[in-house]
C-alpha atoms as a PDB file:
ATOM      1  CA  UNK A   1     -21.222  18.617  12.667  1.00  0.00           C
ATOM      2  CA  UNK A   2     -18.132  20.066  11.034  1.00  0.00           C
ATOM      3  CA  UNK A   3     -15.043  17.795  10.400  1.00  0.00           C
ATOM      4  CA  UNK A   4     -13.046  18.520  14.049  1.00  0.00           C
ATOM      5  CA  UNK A   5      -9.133  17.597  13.836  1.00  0.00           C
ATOM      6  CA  UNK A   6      -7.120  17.025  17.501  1.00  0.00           C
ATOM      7  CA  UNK A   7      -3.055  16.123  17.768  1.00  0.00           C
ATOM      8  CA  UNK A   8      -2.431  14.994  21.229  1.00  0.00           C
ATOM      9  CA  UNK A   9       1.129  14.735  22.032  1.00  0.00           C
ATOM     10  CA  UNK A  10       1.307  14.735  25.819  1.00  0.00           C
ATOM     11  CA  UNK A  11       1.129  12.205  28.543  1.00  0.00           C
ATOM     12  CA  UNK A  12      -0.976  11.496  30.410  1.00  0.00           C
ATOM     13  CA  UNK A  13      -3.259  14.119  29.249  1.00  0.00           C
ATOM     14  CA  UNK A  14      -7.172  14.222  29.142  1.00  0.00           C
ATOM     15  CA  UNK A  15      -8.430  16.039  26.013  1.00  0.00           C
ATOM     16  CA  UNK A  16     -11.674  18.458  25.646  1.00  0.00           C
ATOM     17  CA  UNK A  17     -12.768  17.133  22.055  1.00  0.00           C
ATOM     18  CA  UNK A  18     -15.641  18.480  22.081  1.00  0.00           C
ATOM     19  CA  UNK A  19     -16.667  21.253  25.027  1.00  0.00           C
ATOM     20  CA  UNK A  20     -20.134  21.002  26.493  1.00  0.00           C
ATOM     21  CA  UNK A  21     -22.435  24.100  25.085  1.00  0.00           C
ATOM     22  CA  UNK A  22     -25.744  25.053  24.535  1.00  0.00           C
ATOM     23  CA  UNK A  23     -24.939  25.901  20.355  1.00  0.00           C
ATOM     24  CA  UNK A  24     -22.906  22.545  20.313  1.00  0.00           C
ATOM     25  CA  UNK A  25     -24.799  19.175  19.021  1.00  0.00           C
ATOM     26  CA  UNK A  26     -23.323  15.955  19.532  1.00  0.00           C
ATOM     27  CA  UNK A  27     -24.287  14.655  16.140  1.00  0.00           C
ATOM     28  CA  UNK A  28     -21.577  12.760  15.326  1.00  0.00           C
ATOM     29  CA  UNK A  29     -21.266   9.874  12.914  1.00  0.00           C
ATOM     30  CA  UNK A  30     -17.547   8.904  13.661  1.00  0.00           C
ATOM     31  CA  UNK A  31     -14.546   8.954  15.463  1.00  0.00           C
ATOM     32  CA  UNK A  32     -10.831   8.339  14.248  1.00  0.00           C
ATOM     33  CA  UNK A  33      -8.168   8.056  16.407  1.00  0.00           C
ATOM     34  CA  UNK A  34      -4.467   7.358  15.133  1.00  0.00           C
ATOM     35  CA  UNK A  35      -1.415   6.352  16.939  1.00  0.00           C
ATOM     36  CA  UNK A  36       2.018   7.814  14.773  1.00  0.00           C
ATOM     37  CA  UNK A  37       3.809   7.763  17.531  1.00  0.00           C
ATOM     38  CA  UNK A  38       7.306   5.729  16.934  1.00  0.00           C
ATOM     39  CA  UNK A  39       7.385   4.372  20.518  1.00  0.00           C
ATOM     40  CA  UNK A  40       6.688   0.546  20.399  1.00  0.00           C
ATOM     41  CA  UNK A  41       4.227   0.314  23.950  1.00  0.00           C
ATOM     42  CA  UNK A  42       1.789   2.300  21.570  1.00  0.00           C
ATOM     43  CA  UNK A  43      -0.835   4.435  23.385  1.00  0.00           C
ATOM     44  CA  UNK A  44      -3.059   3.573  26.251  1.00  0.00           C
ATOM     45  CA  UNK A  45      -6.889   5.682  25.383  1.00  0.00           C
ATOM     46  CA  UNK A  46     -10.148   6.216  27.379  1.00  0.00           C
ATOM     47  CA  UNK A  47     -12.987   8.173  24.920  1.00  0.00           C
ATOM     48  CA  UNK A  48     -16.019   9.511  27.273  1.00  0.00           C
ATOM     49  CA  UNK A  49     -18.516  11.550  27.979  1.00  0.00           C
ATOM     50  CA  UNK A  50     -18.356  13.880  31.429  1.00  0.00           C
ATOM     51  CA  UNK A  51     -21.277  15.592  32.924  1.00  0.00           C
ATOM     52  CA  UNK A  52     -21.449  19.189  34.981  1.00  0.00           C
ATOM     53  CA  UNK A  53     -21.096  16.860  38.054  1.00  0.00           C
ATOM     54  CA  UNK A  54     -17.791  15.229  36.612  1.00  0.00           C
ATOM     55  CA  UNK A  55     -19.917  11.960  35.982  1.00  0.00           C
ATOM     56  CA  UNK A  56     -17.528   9.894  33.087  1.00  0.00           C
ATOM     57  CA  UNK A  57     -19.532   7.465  31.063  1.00  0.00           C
ATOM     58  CA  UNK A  58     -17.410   5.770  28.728  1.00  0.00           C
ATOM     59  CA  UNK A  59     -17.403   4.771  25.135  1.00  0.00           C
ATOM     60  CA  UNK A  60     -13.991   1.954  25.684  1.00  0.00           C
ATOM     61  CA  UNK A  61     -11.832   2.476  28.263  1.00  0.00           C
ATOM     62  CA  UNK A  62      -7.724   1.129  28.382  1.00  0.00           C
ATOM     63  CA  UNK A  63      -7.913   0.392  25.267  1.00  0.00           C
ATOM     64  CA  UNK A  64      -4.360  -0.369  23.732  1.00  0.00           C
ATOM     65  CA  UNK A  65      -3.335   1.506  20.465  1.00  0.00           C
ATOM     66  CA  UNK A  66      -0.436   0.057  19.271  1.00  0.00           C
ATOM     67  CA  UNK A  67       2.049   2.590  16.815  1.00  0.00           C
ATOM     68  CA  UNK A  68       1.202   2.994  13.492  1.00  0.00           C
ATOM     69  CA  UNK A  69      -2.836   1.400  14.071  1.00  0.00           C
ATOM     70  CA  UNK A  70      -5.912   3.552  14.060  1.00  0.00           C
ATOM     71  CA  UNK A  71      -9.217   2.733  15.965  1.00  0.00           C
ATOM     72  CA  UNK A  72     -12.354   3.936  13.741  1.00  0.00           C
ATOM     73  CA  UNK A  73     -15.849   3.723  16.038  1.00  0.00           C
ATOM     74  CA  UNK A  74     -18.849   4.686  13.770  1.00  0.00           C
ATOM     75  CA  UNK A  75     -21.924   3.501  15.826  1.00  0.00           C
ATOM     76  CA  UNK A  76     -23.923   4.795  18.812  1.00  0.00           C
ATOM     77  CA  UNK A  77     -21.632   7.851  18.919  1.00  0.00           C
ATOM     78  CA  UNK A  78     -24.245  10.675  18.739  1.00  0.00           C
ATOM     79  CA  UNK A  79     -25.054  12.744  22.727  1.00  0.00           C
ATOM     80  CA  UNK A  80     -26.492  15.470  24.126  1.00  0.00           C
ATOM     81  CA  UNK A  81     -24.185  18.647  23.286  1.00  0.00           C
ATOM     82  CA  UNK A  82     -25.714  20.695  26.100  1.00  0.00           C
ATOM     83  CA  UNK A  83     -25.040  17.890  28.525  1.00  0.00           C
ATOM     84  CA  UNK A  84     -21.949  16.346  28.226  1.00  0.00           C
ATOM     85  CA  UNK A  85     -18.392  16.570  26.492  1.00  0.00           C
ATOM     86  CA  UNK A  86     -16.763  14.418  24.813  1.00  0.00           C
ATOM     87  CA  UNK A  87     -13.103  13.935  26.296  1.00  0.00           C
ATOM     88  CA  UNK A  88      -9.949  11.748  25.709  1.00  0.00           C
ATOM     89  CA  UNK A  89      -7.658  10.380  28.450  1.00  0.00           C
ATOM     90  CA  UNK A  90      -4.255   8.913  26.543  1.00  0.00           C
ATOM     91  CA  UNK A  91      -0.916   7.598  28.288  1.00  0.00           C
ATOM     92  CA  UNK A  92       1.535   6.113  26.975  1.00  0.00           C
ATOM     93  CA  UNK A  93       5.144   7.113  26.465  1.00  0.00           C
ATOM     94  CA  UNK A  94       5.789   9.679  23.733  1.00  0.00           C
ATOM     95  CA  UNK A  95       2.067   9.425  22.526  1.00  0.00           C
ATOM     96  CA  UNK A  96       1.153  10.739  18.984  1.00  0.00           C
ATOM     97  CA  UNK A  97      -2.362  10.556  18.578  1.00  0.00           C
ATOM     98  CA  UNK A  98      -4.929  12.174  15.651  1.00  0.00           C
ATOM     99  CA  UNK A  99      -8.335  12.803  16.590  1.00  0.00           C
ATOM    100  CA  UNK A 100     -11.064  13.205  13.843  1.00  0.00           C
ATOM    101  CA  UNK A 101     -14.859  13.507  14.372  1.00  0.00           C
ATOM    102  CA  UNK A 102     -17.068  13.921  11.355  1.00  0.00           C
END
């Protein structure tokens, strides 16, 4: 899979990162997400995977970014493309999160 890049600057707000499709693989090797926001509560994220049904199986969930920290995951990250996208739920105040996938 291609590098992807995702700024998320609203809250709450639940991300597509990467859509489900039948020409999309979930091949991924990792995940970078970085709070720049300036606000000191940091960021508040959920990373998962929904199915067609709305099923959410999650990777962490209320996990606590504080400003200026970045959460790297780089195992067990690979899914079904055709089944399943990968989405982001952040809150927070004045969130200012970077997404990268490789």
């Amino acid at each position: 899979m291609a590098v992807k890049y995702v700024n998320v600057t609203t809250s709450p707000a639940t991300t597509v990162l990467i859509a489900k499709s039948r020409v999309v693989d979930g091949n991924i090797s990792k995940i970078s997400i970085a709070n720049f926001s300036d606000h000191a509560d940091g960021a508040t994220v959920n990373l998962f995977l929904q199915d067609a049904s709305a099923n959410d199986y999650y990777f962490f969930k209320n996990v606590n970014i504080p400003k200026g920290a970045s959460l790297v995951l780089d195992d067990n990250l690979s899914f079904d493309g055709s089944t399943y996208s990968l989405k982001m739920l952040s809150t927070g105040t004045s969130p200012a999160l970077t997404v990268i996938i490789k």
